[in-house]
Protein backbone atom coordinates (compact mmCIF):
# COMPACT_ATOMS: atom_id res chain seq x y z
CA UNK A 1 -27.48 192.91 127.50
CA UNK A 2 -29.70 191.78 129.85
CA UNK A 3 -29.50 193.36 133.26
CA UNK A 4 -30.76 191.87 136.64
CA UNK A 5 -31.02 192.69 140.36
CA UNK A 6 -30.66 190.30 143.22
CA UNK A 7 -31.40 190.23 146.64
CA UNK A 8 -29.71 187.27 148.53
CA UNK A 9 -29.13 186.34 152.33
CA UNK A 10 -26.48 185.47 154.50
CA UNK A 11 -28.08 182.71 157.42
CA UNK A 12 -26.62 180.39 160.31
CA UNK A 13 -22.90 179.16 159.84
CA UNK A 14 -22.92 181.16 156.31
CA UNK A 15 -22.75 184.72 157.55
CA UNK A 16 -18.95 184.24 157.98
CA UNK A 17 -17.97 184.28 154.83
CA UNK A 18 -16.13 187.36 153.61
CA UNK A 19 -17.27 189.56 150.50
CA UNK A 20 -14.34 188.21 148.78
CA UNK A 21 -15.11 184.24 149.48
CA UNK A 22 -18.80 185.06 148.20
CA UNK A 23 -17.74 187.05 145.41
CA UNK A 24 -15.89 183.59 144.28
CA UNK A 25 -18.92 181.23 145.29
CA UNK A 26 -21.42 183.35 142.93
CA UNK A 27 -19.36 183.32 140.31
CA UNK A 28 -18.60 179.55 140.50
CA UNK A 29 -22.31 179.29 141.13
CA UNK A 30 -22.80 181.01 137.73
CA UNK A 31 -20.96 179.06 135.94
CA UNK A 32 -22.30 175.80 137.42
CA UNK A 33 -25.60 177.06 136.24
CA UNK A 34 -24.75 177.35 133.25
CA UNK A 35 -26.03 181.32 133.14
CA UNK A 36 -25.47 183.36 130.15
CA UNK A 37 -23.12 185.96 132.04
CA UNK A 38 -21.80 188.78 130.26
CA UNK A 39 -18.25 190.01 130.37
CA UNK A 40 -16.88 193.33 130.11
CA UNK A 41 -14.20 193.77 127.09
CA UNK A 42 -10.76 194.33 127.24
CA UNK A 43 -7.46 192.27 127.41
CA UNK A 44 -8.67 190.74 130.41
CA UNK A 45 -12.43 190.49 130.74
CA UNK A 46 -14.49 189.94 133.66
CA UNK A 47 -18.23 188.86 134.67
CA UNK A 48 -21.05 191.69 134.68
CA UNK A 49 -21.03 191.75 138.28
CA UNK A 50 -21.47 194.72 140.56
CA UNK A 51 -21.45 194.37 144.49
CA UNK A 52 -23.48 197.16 146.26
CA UNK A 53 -22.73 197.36 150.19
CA UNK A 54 -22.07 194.04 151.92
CA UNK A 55 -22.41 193.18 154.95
CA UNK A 56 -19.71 192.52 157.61
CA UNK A 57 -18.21 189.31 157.56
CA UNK A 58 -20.21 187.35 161.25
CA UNK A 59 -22.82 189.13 160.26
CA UNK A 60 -26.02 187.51 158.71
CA UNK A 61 -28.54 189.40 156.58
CA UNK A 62 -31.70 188.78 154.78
CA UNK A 63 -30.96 192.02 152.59
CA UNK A 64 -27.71 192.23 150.27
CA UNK A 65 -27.75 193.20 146.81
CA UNK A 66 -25.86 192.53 143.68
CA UNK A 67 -26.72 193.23 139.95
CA UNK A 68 -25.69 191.12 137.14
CA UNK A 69 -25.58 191.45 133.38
CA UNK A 70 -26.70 188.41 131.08
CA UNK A 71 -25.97 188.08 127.39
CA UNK A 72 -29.23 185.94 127.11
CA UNK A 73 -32.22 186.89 128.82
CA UNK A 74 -33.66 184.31 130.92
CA UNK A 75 -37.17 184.89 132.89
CA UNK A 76 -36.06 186.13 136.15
CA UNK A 77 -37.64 183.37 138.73
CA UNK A 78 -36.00 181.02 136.02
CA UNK A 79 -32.66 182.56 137.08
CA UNK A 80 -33.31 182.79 140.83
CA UNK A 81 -34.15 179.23 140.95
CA UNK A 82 -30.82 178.12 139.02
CA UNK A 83 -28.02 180.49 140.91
CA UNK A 84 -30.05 179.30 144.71
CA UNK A 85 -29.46 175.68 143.71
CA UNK A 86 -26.15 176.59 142.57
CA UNK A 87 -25.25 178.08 145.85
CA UNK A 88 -24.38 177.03 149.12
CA UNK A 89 -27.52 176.43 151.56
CA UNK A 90 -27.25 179.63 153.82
CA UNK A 91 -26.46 181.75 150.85
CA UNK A 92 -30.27 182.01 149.75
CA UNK A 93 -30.83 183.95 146.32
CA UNK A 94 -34.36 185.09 147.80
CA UNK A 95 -35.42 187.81 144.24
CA UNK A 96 -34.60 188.32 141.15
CA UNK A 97 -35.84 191.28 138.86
CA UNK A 98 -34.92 192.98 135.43
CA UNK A 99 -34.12 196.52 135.39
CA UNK A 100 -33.90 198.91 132.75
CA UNK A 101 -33.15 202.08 134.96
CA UNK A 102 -30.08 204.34 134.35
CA UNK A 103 -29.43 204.84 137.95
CA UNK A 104 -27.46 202.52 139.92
CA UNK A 105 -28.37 199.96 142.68
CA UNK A 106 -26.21 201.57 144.82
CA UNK A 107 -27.64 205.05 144.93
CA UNK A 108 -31.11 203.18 146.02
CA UNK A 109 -29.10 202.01 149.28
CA UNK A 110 -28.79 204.88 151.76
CA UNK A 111 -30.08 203.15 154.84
CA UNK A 112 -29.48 200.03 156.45
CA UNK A 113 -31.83 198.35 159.16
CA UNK A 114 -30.13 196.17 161.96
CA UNK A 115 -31.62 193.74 164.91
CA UNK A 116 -28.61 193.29 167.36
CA UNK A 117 -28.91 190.65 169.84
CA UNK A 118 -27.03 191.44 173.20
CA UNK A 119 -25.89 188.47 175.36
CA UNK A 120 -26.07 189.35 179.17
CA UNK A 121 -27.31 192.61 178.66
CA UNK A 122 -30.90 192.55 180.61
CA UNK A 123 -33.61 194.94 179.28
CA UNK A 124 -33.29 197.82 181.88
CA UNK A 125 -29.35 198.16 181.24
CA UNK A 126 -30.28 198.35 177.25
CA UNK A 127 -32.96 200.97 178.14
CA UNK A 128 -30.46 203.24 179.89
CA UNK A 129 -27.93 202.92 177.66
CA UNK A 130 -30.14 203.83 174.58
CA UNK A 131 -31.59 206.85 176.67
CA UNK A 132 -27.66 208.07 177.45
CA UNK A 133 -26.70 207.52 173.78
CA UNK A 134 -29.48 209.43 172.36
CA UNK A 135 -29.15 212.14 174.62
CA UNK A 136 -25.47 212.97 172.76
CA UNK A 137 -25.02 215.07 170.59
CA UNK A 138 -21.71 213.45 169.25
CA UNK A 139 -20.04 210.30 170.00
CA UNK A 140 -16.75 209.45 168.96
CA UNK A 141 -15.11 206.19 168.30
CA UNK A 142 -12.08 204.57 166.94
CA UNK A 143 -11.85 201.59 164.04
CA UNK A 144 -8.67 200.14 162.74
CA UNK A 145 -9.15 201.01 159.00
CA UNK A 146 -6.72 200.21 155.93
CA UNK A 147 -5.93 203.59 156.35
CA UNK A 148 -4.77 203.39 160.09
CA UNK A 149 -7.07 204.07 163.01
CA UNK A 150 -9.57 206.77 162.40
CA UNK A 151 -12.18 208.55 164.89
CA UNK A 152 -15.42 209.24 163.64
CA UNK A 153 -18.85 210.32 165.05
CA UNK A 154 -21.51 207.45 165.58
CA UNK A 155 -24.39 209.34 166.42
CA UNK A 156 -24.75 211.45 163.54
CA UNK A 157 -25.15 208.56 161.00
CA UNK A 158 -28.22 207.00 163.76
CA UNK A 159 -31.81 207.44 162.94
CA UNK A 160 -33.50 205.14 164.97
CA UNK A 161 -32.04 203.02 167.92
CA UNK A 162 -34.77 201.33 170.55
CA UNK A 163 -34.90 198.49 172.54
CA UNK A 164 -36.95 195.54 170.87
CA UNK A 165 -39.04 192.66 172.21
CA UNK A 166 -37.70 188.97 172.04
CA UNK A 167 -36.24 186.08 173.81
CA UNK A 168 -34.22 186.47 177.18
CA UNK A 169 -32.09 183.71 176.07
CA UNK A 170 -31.76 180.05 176.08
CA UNK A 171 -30.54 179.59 179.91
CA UNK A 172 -32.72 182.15 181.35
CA UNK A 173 -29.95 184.64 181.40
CA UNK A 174 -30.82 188.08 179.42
CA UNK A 175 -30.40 188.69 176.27
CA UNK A 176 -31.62 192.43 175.21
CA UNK A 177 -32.20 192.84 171.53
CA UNK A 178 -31.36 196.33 169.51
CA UNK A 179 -33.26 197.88 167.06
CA UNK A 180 -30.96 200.03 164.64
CA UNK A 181 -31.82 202.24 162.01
CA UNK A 182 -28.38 203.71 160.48
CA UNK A 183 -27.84 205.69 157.29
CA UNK A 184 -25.15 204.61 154.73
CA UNK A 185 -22.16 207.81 155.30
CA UNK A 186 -18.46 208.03 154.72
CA UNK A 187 -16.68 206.30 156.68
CA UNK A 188 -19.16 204.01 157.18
CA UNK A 189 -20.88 203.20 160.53
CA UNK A 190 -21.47 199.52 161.56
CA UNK A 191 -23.22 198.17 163.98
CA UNK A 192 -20.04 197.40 165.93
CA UNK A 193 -19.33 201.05 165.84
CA UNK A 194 -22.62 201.60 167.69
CA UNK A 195 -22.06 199.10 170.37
CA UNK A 196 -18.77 201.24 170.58
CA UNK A 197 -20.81 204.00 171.04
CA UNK A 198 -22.75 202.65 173.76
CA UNK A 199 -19.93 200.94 175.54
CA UNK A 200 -18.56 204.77 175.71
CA UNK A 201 -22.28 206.32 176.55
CA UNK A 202 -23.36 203.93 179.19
CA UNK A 203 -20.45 201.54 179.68
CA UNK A 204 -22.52 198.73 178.19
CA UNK A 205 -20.95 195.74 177.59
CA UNK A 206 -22.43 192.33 176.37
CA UNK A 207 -20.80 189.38 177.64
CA UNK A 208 -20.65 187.22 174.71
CA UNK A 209 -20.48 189.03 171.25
CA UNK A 210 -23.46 190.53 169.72
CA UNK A 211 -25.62 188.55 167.14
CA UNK A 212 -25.82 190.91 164.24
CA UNK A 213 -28.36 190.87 161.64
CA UNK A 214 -29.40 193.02 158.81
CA UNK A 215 -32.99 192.81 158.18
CA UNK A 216 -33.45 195.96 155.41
CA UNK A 217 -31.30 198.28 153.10
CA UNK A 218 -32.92 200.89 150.46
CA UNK A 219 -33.78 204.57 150.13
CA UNK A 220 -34.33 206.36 153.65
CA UNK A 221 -37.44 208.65 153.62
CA UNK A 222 -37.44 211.97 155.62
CA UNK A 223 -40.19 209.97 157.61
CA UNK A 224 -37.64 207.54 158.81
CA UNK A 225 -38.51 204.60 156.78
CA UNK A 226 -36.34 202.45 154.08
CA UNK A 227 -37.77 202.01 151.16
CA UNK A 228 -37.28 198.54 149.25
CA UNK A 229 -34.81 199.29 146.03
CA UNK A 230 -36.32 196.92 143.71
CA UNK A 231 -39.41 198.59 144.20
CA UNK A 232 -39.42 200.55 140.89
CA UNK A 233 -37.98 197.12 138.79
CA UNK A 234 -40.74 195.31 139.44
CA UNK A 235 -43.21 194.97 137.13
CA UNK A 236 -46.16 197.07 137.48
């Protein structure tokens, strides 16, 4: 068996869509494709396919990850180019790479990096809040879970959180835009967890919801940085 990794995107109208909904777009994509998928074996087999962190449905990304198994091999820009034609536009398959690693994709994503753009929130405000969040040592929030509400830290899972340069908005009203740098814990922390964090802070509040993207996910250095992981599939 074959095995392949995948990074794909989320863009525009597209980022709603749940894990679930995409889950059932790629594999009707596959099999419009005609790809060679494998299945596992059993009374009741299913498609090769492992999910590895998704991102929050409303939010758009340019970095998710899934790895697929193939009974066939098939060149991997071969394969990219049939599953992104396959697909929905604003579900982009943007890579495609062979692996023959033992570990897992998702031990290669600790780290997640996040530009969060604030509606009504003018750069000063943004610049006080980050200064008051950073300055805690602990900030607690609450998330309805499957498991009920549950309180967790937000600071702790931060590594990097700055303001970042961009537009002011369309109408001339501000719009401050977040740079976030969070690591991958349990529970997780979203973005949305970290606005919580800031609302509690620094009473920030944006006055329309925040535009959410994920721009990187990988291996977090002690240096701070993420690390692509599909760095050590490519070919050398």
């Amino acid at each position: 068996m074959q095995r392949v990794r995948i990074r794909y995107a989320k863009r525009g109208p597209l980022r709603f869509t749940s894990h679930r909904d995409f889950a059932r777009a790629l594999e009707r994509a596959i099999h419009r494709a005609n790809l060679p998928i494998a299945y596992s074996q059993g009374f009741t087999p299913h498609p090769k396919i492992s999910f590895s962190s998704a991102a929050p449905t409303g939010v758009a990304s340019e970095a998710e990850y899934l790895e697929l198994g193939l009974r066939v091999a098939m060149e991997p820009e071969k394969l990219r180019e049939a599953l992104d034609a396959a697909l929905s536009p604003g579900l982009d398959v943007v890579e495609v790479v062979e692996t023959n690693t033992t570990d897992s994709l998702a031990e290669r994503l600790t780290a997640s990096h996040w530009r969060i753009e604030l509606p009504g929130v003018s750069p000063d405000a943004l610049n006080a809040a980050v200064k008051a969040f950073l300055e805690r040592t602990e900030i607690l929030v609450e998330r309805l879970t499957k498991q009920g509400r549950r309180t967790f830290d937000t600071r702790a899972a931060v590594v990097n959180l700055a303001p970042a340069a961009g537009p002011t908005g369309l109408t001339g009203s501000p719009c401050a835009i977040l740079d976030l740098v969070v690591r991958q814990v349990t529970p997780s922390v979203r973005p949305d967890d970290v606005l919580s964090g800031l609302r509690v802070a620094a009473d920030l509040e944006p006055t329309a919801p925040a535009r959410v993207t994920r721009l990187a996910q990988g291996t977090l250095t002690p240096q701070g940085e993420i690390v692509d992981p599909l760095a050590l599939d490519r070919p050398r």
